[in-house]
PDB file of N, CA and C in Angstrom:
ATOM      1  N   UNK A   1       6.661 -39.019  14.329  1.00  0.00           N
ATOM      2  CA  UNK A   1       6.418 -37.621  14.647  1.00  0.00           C
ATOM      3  C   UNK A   1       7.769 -36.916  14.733  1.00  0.00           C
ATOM      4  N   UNK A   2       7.951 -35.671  13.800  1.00  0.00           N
ATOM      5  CA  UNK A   2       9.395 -35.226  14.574  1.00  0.00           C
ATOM      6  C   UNK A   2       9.308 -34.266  15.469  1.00  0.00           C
ATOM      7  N   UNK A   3      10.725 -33.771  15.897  1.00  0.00           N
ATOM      8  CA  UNK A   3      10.880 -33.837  17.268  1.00  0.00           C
ATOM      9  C   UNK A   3      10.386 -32.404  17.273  1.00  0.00           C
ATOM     10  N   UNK A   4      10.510 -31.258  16.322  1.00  0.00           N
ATOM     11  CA  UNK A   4       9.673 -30.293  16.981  1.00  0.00           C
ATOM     12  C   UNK A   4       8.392 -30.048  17.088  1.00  0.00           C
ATOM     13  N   UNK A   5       7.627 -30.922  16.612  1.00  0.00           N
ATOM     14  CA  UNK A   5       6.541 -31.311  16.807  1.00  0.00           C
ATOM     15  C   UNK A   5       5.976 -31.837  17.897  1.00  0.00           C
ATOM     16  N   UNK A   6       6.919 -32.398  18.611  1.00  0.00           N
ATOM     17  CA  UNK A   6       6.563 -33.251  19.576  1.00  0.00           C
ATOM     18  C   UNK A   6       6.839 -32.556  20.738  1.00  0.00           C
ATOM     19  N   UNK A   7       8.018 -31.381  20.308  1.00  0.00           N
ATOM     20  CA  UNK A   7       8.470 -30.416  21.942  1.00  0.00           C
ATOM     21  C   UNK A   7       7.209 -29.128  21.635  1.00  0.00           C
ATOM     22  N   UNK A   8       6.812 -29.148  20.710  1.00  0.00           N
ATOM     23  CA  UNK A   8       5.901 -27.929  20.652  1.00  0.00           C
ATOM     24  C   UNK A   8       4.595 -28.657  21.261  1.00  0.00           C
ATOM     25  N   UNK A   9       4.677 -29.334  21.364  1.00  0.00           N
ATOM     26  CA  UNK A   9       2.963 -30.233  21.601  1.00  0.00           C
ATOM     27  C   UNK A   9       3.707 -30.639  23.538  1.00  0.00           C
ATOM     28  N   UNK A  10       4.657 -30.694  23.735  1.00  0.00           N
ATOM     29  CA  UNK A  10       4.636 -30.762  25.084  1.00  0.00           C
ATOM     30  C   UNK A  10       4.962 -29.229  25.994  1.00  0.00           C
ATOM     31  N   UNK A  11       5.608 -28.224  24.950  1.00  0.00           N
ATOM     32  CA  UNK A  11       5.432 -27.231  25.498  1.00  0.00           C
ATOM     33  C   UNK A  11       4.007 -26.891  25.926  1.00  0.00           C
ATOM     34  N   UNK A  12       3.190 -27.229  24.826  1.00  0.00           N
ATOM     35  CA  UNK A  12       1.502 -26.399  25.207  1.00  0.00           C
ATOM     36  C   UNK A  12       1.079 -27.084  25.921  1.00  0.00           C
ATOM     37  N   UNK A  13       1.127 -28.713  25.754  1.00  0.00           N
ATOM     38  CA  UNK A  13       0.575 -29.079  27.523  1.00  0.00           C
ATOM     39  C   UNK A  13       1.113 -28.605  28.718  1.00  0.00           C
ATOM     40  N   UNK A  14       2.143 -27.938  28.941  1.00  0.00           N
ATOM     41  CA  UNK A  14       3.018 -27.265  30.012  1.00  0.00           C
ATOM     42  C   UNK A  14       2.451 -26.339  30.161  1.00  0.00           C
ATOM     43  N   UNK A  15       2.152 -25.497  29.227  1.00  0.00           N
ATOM     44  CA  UNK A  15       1.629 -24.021  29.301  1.00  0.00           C
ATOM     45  C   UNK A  15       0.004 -24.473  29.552  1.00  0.00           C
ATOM     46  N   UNK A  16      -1.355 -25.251  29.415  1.00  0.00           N
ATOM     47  CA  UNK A  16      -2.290 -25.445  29.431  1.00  0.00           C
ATOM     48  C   UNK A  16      -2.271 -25.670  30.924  1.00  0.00           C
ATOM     49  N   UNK A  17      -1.238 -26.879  31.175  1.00  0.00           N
ATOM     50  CA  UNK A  17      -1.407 -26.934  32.748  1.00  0.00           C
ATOM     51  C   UNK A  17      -1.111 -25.665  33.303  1.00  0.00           C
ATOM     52  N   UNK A  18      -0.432 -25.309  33.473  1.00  0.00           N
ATOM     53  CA  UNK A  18      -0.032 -23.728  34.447  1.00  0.00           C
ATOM     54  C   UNK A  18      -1.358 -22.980  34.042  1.00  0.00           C
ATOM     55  N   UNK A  19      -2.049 -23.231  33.120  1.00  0.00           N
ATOM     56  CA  UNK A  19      -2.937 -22.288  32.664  1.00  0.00           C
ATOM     57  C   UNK A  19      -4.431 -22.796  33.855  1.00  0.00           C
ATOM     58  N   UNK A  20      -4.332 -23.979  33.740  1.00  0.00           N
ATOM     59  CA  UNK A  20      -4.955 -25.254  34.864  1.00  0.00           C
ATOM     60  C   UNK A  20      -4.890 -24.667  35.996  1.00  0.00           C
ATOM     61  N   UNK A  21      -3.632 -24.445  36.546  1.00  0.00           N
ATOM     62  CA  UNK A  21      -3.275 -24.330  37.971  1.00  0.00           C
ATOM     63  C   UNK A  21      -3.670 -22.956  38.310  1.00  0.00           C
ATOM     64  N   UNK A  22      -3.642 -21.894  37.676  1.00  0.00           N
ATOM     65  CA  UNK A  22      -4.196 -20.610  37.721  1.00  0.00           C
ATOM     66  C   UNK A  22      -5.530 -20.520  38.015  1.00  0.00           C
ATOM     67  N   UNK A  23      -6.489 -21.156  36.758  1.00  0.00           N
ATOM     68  CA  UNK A  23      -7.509 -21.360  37.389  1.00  0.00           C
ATOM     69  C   UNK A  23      -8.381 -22.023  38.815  1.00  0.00           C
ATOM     70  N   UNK A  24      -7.419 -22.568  39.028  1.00  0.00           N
ATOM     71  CA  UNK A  24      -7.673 -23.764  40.009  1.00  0.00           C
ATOM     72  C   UNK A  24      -7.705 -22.663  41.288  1.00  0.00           C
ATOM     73  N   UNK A  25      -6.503 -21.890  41.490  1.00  0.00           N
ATOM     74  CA  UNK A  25      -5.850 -21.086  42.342  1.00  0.00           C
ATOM     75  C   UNK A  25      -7.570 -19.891  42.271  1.00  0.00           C
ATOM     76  N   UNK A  26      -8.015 -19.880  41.075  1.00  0.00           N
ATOM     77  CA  UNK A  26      -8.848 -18.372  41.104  1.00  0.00           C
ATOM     78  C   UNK A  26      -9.841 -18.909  41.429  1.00  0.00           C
ATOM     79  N   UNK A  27     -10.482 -20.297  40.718  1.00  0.00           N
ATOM     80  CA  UNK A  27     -11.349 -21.199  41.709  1.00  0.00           C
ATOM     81  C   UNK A  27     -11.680 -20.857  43.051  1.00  0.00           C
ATOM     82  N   UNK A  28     -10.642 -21.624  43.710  1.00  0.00           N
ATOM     83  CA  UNK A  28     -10.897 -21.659  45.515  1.00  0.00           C
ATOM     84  C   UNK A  28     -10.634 -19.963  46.264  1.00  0.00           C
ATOM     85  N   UNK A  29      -9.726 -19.409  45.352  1.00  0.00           N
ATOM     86  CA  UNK A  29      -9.458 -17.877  46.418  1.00  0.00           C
ATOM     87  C   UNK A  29     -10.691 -16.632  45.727  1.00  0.00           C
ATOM     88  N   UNK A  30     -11.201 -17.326  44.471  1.00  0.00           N
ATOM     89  CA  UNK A  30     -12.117 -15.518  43.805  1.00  0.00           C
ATOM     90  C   UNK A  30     -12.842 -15.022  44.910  1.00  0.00           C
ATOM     91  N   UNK A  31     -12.353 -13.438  44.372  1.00  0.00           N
ATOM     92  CA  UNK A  31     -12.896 -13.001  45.263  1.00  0.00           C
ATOM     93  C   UNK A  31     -14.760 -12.455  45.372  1.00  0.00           C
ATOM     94  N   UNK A  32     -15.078 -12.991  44.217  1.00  0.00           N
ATOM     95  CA  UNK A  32     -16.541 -13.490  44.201  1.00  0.00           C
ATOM     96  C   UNK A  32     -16.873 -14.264  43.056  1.00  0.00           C
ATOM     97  N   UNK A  33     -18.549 -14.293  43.247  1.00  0.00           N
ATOM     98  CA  UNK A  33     -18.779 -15.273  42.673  1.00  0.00           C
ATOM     99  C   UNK A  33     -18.447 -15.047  40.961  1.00  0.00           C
ATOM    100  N   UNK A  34     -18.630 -14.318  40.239  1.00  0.00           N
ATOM    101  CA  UNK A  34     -18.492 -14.184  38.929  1.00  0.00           C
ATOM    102  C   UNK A  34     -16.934 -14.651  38.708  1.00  0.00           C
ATOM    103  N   UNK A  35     -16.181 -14.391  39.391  1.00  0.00           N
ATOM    104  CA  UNK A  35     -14.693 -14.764  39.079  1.00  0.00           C
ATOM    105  C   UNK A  35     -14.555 -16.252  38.992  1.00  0.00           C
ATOM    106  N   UNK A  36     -15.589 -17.047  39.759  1.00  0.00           N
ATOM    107  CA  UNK A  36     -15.350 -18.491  40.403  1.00  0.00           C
ATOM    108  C   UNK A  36     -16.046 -19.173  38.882  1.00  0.00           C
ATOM    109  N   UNK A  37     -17.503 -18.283  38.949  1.00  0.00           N
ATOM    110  CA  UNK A  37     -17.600 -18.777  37.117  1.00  0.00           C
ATOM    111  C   UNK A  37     -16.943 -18.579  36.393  1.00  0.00           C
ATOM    112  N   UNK A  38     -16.392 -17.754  36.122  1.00  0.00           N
ATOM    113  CA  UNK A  38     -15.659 -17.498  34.736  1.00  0.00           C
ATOM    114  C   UNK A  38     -14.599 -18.543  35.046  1.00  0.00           C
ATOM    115  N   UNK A  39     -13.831 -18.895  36.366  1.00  0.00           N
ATOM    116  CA  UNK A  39     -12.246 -19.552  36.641  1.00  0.00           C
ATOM    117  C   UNK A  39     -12.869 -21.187  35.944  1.00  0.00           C
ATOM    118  N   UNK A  40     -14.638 -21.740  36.368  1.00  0.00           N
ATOM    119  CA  UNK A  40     -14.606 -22.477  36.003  1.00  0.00           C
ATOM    120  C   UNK A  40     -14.914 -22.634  34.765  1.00  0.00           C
ATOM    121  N   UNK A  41     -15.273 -22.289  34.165  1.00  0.00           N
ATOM    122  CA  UNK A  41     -15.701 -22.261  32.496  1.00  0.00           C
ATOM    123  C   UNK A  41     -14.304 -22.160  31.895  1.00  0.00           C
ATOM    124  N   UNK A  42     -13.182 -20.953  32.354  1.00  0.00           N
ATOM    125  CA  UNK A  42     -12.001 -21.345  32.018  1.00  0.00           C
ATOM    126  C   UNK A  42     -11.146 -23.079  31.913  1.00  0.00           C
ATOM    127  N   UNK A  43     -11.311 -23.480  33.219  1.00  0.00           N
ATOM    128  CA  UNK A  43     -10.293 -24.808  33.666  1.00  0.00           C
ATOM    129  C   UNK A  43     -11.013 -26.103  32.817  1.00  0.00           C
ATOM    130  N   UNK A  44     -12.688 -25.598  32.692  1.00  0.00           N
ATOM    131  CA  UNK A  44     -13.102 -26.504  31.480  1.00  0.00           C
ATOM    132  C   UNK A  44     -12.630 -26.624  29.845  1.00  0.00           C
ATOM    133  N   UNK A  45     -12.516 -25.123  29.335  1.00  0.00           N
ATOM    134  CA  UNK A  45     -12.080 -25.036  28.202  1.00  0.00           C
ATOM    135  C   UNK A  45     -10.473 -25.459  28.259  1.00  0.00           C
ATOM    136  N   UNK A  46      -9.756 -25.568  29.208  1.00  0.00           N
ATOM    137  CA  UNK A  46      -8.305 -26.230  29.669  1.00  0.00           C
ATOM    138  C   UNK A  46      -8.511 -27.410  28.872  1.00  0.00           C
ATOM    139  N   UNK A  47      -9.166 -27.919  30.073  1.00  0.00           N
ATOM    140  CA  UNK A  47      -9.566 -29.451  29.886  1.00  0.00           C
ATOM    141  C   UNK A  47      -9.682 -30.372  28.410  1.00  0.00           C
ATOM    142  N   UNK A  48     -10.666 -29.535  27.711  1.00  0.00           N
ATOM    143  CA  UNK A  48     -10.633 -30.025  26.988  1.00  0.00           C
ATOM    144  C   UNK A  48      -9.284 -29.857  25.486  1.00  0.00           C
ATOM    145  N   UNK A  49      -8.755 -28.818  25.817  1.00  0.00           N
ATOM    146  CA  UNK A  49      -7.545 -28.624  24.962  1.00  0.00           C
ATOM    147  C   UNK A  49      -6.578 -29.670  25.070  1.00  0.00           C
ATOM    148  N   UNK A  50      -6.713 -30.058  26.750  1.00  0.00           N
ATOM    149  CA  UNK A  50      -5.405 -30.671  27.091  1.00  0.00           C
ATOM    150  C   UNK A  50      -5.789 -32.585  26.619  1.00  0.00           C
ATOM    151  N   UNK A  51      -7.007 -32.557  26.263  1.00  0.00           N
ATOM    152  CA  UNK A  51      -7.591 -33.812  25.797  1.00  0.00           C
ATOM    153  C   UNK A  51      -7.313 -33.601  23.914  1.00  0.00           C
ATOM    154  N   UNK A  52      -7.500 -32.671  23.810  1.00  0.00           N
ATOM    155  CA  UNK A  52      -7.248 -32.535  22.343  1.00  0.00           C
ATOM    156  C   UNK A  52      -5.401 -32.575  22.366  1.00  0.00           C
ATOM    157  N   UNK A  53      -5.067 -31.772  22.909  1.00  0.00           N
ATOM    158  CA  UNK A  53      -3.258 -32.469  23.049  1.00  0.00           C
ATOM    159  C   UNK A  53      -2.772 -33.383  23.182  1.00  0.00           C
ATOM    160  N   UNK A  54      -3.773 -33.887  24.226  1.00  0.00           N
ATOM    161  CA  UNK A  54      -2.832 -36.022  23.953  1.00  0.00           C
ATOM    162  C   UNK A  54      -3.468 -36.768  23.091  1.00  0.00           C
ATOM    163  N   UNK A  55      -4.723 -36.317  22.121  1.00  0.00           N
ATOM    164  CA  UNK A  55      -5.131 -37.098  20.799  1.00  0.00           C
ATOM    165  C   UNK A  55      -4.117 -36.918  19.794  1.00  0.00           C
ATOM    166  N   UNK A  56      -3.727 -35.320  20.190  1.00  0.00           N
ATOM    167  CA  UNK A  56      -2.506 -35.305  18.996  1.00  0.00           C
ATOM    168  C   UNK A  56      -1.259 -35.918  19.005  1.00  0.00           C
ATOM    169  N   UNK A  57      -0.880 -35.895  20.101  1.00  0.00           N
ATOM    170  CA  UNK A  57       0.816 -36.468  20.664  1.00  0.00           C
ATOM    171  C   UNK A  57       0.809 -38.031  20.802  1.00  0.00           C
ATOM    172  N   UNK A  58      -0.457 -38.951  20.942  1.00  0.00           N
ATOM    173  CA  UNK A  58      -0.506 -40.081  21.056  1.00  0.00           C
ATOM    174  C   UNK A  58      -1.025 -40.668  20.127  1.00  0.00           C
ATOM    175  N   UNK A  59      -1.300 -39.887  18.965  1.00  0.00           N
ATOM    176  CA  UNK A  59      -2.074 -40.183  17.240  1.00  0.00           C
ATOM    177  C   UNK A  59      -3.124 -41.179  18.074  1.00  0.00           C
ATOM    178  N   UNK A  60      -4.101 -40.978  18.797  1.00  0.00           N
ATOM    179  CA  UNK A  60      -5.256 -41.969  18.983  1.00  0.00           C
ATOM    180  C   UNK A  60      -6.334 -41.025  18.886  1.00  0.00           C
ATOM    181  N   UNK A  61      -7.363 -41.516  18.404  1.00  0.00           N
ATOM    182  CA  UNK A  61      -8.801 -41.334  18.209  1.00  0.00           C
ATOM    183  C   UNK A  61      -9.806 -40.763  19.546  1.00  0.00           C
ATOM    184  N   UNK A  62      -9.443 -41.896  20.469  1.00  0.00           N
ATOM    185  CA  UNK A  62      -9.687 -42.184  21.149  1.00  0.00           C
ATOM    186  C   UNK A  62     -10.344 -40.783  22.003  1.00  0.00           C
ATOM    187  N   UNK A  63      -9.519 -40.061  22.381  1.00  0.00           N
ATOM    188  CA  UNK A  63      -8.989 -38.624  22.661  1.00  0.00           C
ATOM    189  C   UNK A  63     -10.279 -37.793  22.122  1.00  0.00           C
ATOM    190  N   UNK A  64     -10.368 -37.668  20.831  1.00  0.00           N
ATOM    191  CA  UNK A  64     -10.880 -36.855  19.859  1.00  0.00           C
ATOM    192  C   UNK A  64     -12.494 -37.443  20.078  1.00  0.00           C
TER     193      UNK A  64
END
């Protein structure tokens, strides 16, 4: 893999997490309920990006 490939694929897991932690944060504090859905439907669609990011960075299947 070269290497900007590999810093661009760890930048976006960096940025997915913070993207994580935001939600997480809008999770427990929204200030109602529609915010708390949407924060979680957000931290899910996270989730699964950040599973599609280490199929890519770790070339496994597995992931995918």
């Amino acid at each position: 893999m070269s290497s900007v490939l590999l810093y661009s694929i760890i930048f976006t897991q960096i940025c997915i997490l913070l993207a994580m932690l935001f939600c997480t944060i809008r999770l427990v504090i929204g200030p109602s309920a529609q915010d708390r859905i949407l924060a979680l439907d957000t931290l899910w669609m996270c989730t699964m990006l950040e599973a599609l990011m280490m199929g890519i960075r770790y070339a496994n299947d597995l992931y995918f």
